[in-house]
Protein backbone atom coordinates (compact mmCIF):
# COMPACT_ATOMS: atom_id res chain seq x y z
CA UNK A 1 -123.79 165.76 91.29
CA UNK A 2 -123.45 168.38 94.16
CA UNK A 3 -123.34 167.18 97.96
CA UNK A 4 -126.73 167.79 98.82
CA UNK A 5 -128.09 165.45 95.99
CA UNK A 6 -126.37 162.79 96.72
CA UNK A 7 -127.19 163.13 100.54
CA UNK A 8 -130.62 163.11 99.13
CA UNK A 9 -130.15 160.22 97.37
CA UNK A 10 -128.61 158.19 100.01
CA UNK A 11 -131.46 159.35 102.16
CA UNK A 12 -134.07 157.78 99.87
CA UNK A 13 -131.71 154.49 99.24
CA UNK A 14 -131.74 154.24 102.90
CA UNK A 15 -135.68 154.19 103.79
CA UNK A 16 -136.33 152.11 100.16
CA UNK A 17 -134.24 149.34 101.99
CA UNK A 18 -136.21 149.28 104.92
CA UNK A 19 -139.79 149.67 103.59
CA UNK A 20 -138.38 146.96 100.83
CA UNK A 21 -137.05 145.13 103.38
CA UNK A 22 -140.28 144.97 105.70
CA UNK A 23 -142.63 144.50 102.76
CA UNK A 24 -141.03 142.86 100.20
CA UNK A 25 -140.94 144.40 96.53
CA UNK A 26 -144.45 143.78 95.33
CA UNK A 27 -145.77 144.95 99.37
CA UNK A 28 -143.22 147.88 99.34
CA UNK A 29 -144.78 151.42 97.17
CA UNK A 30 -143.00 154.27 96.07
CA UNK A 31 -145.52 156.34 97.35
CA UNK A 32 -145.00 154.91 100.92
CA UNK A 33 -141.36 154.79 100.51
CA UNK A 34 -141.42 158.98 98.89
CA UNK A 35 -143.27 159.42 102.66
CA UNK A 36 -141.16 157.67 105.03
CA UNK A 37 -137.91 159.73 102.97
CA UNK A 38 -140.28 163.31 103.06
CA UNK A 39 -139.62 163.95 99.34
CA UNK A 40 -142.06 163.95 96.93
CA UNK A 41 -142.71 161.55 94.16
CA UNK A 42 -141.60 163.69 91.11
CA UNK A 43 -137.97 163.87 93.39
CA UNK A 44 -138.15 160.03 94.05
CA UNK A 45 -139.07 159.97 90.05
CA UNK A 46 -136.37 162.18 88.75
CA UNK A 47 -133.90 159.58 91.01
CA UNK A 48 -134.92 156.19 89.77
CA UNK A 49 -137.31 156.25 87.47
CA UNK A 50 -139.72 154.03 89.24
CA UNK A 51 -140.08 150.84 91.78
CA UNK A 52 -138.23 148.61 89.60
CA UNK A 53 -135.10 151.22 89.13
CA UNK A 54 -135.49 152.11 93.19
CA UNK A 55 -135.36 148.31 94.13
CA UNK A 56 -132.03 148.27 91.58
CA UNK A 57 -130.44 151.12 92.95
CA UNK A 58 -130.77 150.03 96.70
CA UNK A 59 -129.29 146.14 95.28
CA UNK A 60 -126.50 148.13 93.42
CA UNK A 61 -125.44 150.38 95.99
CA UNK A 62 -124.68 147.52 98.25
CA UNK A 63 -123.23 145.05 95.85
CA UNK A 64 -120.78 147.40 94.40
CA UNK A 65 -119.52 148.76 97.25
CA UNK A 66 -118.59 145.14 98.54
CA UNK A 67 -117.27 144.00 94.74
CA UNK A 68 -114.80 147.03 95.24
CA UNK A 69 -113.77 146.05 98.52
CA UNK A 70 -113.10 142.18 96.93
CA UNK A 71 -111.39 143.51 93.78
CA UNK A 72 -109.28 145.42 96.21
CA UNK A 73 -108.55 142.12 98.48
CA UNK A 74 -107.69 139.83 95.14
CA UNK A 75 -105.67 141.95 93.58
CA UNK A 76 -103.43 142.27 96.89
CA UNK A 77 -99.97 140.70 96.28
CA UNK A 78 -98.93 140.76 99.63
CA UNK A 79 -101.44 137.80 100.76
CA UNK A 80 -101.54 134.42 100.25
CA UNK A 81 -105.20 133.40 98.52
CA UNK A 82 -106.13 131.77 102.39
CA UNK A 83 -105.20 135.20 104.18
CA UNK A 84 -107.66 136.26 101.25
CA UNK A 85 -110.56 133.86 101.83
CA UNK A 86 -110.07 134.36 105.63
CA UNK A 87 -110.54 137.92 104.99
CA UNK A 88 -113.39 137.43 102.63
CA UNK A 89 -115.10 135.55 105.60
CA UNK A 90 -114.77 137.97 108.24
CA UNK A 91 -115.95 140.76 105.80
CA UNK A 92 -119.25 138.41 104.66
CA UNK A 93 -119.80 138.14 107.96
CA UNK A 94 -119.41 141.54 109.24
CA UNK A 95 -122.03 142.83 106.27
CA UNK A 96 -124.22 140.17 107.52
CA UNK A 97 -124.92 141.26 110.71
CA UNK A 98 -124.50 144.72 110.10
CA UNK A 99 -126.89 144.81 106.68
CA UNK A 100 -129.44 142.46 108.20
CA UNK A 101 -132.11 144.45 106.77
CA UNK A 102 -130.24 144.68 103.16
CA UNK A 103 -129.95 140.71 103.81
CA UNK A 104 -132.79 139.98 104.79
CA UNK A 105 -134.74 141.89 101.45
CA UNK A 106 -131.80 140.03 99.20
CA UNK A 107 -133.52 136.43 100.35
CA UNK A 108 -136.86 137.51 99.78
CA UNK A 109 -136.38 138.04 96.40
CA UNK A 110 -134.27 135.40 95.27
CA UNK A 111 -136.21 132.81 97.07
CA UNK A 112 -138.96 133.49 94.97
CA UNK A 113 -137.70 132.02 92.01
CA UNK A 114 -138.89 134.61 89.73
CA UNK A 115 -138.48 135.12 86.34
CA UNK A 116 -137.75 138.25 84.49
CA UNK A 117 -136.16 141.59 84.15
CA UNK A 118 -135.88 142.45 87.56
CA UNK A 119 -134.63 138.95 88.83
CA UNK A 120 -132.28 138.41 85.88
CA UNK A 121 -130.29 142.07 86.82
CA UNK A 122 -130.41 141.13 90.38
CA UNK A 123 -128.59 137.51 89.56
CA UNK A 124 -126.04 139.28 87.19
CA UNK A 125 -125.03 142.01 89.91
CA UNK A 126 -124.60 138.98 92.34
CA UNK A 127 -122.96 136.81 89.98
CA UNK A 128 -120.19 139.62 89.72
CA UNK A 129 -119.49 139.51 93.38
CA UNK A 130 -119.11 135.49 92.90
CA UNK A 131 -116.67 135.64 90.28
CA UNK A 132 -114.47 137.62 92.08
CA UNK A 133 -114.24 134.94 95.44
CA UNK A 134 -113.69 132.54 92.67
CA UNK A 135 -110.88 134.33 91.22
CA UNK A 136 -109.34 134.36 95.09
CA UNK A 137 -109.89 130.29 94.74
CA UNK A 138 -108.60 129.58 91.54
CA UNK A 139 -105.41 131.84 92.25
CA UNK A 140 -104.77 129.67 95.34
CA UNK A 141 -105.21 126.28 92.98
CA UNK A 142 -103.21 127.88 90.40
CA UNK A 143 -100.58 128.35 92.61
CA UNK A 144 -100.65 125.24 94.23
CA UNK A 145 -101.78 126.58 97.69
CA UNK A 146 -105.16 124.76 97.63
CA UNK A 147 -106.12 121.80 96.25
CA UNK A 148 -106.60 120.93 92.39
CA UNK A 149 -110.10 119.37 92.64
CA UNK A 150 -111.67 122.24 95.01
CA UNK A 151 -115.06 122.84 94.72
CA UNK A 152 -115.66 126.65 93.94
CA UNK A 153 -119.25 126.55 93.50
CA UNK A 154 -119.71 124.19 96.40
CA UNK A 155 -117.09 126.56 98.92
CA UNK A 156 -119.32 129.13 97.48
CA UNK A 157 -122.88 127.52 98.48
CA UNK A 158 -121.28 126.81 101.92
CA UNK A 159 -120.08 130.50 102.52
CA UNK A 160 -123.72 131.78 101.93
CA UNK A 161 -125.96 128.96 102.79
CA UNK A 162 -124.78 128.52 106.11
CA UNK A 163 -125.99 132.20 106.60
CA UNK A 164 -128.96 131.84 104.99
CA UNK A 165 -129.55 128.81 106.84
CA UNK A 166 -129.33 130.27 110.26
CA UNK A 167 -130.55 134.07 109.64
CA UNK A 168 -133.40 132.89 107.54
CA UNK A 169 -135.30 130.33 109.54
CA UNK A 170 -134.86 132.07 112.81
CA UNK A 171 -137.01 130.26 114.89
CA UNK A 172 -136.03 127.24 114.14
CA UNK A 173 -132.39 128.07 114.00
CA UNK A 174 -133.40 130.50 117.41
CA UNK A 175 -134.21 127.23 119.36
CA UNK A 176 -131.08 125.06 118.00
CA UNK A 177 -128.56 127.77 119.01
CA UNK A 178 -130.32 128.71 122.53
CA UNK A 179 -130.50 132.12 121.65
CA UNK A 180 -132.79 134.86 119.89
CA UNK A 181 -130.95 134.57 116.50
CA UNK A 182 -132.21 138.34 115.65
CA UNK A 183 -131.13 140.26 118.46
CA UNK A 184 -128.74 142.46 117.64
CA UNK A 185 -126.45 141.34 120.76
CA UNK A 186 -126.89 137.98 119.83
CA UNK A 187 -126.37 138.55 116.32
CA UNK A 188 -123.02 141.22 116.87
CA UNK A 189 -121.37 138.90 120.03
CA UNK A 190 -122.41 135.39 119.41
CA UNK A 191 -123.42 134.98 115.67
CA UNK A 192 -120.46 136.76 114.05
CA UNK A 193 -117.26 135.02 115.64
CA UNK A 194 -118.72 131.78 115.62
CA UNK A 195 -119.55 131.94 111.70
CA UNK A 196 -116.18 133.20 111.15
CA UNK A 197 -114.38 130.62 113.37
CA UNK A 198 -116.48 127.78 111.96
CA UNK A 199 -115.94 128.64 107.87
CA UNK A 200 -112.58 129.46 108.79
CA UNK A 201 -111.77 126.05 110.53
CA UNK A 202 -113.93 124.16 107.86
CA UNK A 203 -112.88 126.11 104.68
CA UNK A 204 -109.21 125.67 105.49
CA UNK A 205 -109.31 121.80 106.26
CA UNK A 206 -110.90 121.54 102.46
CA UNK A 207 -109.16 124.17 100.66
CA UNK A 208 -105.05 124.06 101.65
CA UNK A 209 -103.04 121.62 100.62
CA UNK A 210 -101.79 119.45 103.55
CA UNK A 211 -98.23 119.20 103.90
CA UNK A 212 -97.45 115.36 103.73
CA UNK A 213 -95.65 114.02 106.93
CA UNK A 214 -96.25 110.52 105.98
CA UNK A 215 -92.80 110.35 104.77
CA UNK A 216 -89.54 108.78 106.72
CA UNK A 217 -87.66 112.10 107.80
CA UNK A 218 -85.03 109.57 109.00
CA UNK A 219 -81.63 109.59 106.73
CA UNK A 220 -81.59 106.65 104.40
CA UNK A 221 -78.74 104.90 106.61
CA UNK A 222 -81.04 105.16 109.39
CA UNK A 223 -82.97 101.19 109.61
């Protein structure tokens, strides 16, 4: 596919996110979304095939792009698996702030609880992206960095619901923090290095293995 196309493509994949993002799948059209882009539907067609396989594409795009960036970070030998989920934080939470809009559609949908095609492909291309922060966890168990009975589905709920949690219920969340949780400011300079701080600090404490001072350091002849 030549330059231009994929340009094209991107285009589209950019506005789809927003309109999806704004009006949810079943508010969003393609007609409305072929508009905002200024192609026309048989183009938007040819693309994706239809709403479903536009909704997809804007899903995949993102997903991918951040599985590729975590197969990348596992498979580094040069880090210990902490450097790896300390890295994994500050990258969740840069795409956070910086995707809000990508975010923001992602909860929509799976919130809904919704059965079928559409939610079923959306769950497997997430599920990918979890298996590979598990694979940073069970390295660091395996090699006896972090403890044997950690959690990875529960370190995994705590990594995403404590976004979800704050970016989700803004006005609640707005009024507990002091601050207009989505303003970008707010969002970029207070949000982001206070999630990172916080999972850091908390992750760590539960995850590595403490070294054990309890023990008499004294020689044995020592009384």
């Amino acid at each position: 596919m030549d330059k231009d196309k994929i340009d094209k493509k991107d285009h589209i994949l950019d506005v789809a996110e927003k309109v999806f993002s704004d009006q949810g799948y079943d508010g969003a059209s393609t007609r409305s979304i072929s508009g905002e882009a200024g192609v026309n539907m048989a183009m938007l067609n040819y693309y994706f095939g239809s709403k479903e396989g536009l909704f997809l594409a804007v899903f995949n795009r993102k997903i991918n792009s951040f599985r590729d960036i975590l197969q990348d970070l596992g498979s580094d030998g040069q880090m210990t698996a902490w450097d790896k989920v300390s890295a994994y934080i500050d990258l969740y939470a840069d795409r956070v702030v910086n995707n809000n809009c990508f975010q923001k559609m992602l909860y929509q949908e799976m919130s809904m609880n919704k059965r079928g095609e559409l939610s079923d492909n959306l769950t497997k291309m997430l599920m990918e992206n979890v298996i590979e922060f598990h694979k940073i966890l069970q390295e660091g168990i395996d090699n006896g960095e972090f403890n044997e009975d950690v959690d990875l589905d529960m370190v995994t709920a705590t990594l995403y619901g404590t976004k979800n949690f704050i970016i989700n219920a803004p006005q609640l969340t707005s009024a507990m923090l002091g601050y207009e949780i989505l303003d970008e400011k707010n969002l970029e300079e207070k949000f982001k290095p206070r999630i990172k701080a916080y999972q850091k600090k908390l992750l760590k404490a539960y995850l590595v293995k403490e070294h054990d001072n309890s023990h008499n350091t004294y020689p044995a002849y020592v009384k």
